[in-house]
N, C-alpha and C. Protein backbone atom coordinates (compact mmCIF):
# COMPACT_ATOMS: atom_id res chain seq x y z
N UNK A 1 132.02 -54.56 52.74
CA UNK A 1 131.47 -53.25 52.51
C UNK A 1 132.48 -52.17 52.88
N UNK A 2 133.58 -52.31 53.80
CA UNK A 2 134.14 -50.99 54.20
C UNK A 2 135.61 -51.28 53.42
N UNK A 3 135.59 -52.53 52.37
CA UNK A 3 136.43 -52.21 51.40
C UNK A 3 136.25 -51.45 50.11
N UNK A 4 134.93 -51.43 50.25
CA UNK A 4 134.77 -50.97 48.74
C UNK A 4 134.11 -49.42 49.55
N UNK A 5 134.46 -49.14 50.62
CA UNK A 5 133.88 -47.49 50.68
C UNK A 5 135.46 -46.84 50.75
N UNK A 6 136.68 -47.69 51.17
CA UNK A 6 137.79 -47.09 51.01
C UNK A 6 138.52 -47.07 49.73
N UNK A 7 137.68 -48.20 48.80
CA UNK A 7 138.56 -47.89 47.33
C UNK A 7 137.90 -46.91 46.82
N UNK A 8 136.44 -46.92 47.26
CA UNK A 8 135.89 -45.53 46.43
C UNK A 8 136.13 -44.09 46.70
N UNK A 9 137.28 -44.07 48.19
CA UNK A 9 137.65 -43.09 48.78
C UNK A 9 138.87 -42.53 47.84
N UNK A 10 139.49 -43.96 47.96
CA UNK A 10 141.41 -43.57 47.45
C UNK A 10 140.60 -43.41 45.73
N UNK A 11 139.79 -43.86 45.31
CA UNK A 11 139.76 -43.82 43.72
C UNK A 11 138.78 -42.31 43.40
N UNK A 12 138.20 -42.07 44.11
CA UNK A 12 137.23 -40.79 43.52
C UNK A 12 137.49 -39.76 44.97
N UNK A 13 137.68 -39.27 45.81
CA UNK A 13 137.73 -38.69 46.78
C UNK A 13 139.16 -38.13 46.65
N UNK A 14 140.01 -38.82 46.46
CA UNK A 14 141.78 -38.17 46.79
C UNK A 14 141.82 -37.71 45.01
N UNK A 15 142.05 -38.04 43.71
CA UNK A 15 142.00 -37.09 43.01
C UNK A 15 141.22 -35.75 42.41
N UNK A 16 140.23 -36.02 43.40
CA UNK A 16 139.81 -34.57 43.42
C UNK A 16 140.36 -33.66 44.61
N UNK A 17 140.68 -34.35 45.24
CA UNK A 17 141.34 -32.98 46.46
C UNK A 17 142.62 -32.57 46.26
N UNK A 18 143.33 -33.68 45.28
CA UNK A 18 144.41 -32.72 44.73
C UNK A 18 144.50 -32.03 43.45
N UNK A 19 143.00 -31.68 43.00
CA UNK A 19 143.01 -31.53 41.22
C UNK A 19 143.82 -29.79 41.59
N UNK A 20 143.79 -29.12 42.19
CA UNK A 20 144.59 -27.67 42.49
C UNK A 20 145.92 -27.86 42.71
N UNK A 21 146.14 -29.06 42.44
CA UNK A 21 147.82 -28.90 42.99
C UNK A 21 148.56 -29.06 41.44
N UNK A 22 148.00 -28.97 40.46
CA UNK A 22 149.10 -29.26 38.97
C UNK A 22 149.35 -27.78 38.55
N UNK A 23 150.90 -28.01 38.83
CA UNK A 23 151.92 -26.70 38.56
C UNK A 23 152.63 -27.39 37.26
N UNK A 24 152.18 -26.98 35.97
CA UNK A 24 152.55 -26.83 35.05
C UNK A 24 154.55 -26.80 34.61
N UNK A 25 155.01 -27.19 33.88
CA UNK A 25 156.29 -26.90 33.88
C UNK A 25 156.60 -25.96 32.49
N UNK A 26 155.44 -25.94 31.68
CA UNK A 26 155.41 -25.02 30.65
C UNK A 26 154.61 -23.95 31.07
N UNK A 27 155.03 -22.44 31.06
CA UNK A 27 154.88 -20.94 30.90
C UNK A 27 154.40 -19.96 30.15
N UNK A 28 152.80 -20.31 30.09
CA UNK A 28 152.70 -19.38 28.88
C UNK A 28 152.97 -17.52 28.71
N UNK A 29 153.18 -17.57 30.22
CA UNK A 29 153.37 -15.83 29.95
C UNK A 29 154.28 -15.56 30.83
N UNK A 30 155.51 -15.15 30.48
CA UNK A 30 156.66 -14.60 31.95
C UNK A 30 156.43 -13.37 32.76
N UNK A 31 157.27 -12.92 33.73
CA UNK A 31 156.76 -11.91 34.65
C UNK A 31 156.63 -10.67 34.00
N UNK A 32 157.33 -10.62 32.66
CA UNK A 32 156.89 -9.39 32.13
C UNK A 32 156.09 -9.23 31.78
N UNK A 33 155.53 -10.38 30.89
CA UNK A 33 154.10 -9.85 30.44
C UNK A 33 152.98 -10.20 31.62
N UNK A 34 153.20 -10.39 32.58
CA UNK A 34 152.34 -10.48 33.75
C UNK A 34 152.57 -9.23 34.27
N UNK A 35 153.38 -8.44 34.56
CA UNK A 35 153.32 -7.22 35.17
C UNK A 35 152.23 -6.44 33.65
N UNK A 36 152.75 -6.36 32.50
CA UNK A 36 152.17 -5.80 31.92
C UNK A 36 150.44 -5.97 32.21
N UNK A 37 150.29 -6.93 32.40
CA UNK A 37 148.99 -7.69 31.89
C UNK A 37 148.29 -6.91 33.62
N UNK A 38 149.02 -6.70 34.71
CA UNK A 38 148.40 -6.48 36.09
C UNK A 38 148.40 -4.93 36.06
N UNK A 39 149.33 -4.45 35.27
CA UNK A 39 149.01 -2.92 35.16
C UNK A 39 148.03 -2.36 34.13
N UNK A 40 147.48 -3.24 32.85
CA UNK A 40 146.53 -2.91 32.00
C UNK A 40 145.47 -3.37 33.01
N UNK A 41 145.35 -4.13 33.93
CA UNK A 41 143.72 -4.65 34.64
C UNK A 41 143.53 -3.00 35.32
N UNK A 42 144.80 -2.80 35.84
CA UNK A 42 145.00 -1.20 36.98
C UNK A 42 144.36 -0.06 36.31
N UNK A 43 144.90 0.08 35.23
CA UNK A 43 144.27 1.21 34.04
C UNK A 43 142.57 0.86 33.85
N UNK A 44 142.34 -0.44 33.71
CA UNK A 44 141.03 -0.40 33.18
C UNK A 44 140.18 0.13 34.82
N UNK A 45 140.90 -0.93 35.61
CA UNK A 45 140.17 -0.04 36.88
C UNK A 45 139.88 1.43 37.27
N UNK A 46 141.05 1.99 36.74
CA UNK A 46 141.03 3.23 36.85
C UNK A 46 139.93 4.48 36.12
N UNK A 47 139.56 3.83 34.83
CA UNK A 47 139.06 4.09 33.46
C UNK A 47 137.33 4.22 34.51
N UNK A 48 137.43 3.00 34.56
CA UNK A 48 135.95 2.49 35.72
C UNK A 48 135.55 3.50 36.32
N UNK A 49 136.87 3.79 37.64
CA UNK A 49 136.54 5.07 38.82
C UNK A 49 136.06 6.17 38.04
N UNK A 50 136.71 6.60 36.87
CA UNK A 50 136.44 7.90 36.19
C UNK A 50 135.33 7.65 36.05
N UNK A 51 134.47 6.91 35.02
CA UNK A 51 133.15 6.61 35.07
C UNK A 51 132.26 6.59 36.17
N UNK A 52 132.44 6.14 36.94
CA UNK A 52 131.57 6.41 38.42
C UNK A 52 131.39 7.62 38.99
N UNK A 53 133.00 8.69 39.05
CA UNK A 53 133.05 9.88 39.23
C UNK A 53 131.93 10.84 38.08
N UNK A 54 131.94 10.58 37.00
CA UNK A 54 130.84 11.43 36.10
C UNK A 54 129.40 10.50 36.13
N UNK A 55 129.57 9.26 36.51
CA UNK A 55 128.01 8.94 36.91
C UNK A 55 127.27 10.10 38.29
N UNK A 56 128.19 9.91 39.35
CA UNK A 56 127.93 11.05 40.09
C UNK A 56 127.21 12.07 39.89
N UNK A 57 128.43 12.91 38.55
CA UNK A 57 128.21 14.21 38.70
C UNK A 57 127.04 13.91 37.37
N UNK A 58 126.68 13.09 36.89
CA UNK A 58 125.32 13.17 36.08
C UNK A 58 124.49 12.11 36.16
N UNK A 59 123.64 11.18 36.54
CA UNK A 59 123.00 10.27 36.73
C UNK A 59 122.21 9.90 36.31
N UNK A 60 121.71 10.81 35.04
CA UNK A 60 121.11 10.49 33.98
C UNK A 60 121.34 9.82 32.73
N UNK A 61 122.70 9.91 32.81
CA UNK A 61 123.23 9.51 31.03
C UNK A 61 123.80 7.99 31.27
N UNK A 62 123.01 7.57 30.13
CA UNK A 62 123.01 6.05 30.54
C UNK A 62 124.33 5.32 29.34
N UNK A 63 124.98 6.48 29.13
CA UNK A 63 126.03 5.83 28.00
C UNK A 63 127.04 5.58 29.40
N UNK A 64 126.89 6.56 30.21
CA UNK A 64 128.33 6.57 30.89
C UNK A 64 128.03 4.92 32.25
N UNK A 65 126.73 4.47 32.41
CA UNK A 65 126.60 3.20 32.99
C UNK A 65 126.69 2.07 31.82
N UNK A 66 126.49 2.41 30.52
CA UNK A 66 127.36 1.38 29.76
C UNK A 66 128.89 1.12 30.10
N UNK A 67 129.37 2.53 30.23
CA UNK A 67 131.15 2.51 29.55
C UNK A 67 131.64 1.51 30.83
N UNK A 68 130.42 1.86 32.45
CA UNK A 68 131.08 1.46 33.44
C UNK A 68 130.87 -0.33 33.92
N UNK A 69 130.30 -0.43 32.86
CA UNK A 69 129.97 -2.03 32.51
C UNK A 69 130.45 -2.72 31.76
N UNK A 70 130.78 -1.92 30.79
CA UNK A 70 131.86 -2.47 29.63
C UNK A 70 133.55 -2.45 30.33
N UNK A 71 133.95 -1.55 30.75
CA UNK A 71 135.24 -1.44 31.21
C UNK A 71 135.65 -2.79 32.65
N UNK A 72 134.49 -2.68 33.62
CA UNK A 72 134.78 -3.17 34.77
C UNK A 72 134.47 -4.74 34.52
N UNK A 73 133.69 -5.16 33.21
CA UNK A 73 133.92 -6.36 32.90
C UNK A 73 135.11 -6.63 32.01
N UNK A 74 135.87 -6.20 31.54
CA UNK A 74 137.15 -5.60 30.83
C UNK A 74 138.35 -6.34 31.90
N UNK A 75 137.88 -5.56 32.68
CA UNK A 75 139.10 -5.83 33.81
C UNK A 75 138.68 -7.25 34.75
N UNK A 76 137.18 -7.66 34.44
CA UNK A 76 137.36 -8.62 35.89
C UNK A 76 137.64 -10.22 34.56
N UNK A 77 137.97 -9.73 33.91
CA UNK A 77 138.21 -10.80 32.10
C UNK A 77 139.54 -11.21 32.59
N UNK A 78 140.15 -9.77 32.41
CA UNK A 78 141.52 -9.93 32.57
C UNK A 78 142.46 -10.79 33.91
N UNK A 79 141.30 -10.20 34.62
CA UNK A 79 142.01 -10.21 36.63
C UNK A 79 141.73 -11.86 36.51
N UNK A 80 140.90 -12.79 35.26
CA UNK A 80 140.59 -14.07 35.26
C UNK A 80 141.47 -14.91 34.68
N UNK A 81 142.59 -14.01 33.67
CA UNK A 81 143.32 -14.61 32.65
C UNK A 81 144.55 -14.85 33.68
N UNK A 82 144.79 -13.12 34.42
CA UNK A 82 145.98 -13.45 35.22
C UNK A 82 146.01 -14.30 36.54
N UNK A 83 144.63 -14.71 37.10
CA UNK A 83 144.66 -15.51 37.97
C UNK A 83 145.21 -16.90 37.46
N UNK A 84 144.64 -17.08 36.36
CA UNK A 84 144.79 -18.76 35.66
C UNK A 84 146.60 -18.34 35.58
N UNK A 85 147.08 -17.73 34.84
CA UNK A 85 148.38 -17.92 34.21
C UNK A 85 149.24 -17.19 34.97
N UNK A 86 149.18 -16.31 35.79
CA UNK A 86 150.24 -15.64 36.80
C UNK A 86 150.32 -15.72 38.26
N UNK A 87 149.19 -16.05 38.66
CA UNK A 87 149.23 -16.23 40.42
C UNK A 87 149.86 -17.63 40.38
């Protein structure tokens, strides 16, 4: 019995604790277009704040809690693409 709880260790237990460790040797995007790609997430963030700032100053208009739903999912898309392919 405590052979077959250590093969089921080394066989199902150890390749999952290293499934985070595969570093790719192909690149789909270099640091340029990763800077690009971290300063368009920055802009959309920014786009966001503006929206929040005129939610503020009006709290009625429900286009401007669209724009701030549409944009800030915009950016958390992106902040998902550059996690996978640039961090």
């Amino acid at each position: 019995m405590k052979k077959l709880i250590i093969f089921a260790m080394i066989f199902f237990v150890a390749p999952m604790a290293s499934a985070d460790e595969h570093k790719s040797e192909t690149t789909f995007m270099n640091n340029q277009e990763c800077n690009e790609l971290k300063n368009g997430i920055a802009e959309l963030l920014m786009v966001t704040d503006y929206y929040w700032k005129e939610i503020e100053k009006d709290n009625e208009n429900k286009d401007l809690y669209e724009a701030v739903a549409f944009y800030s999912q915009q950016a958390a898309n992106y902040s998902t693409i550059y996690d996978v392919w640039c961090d």
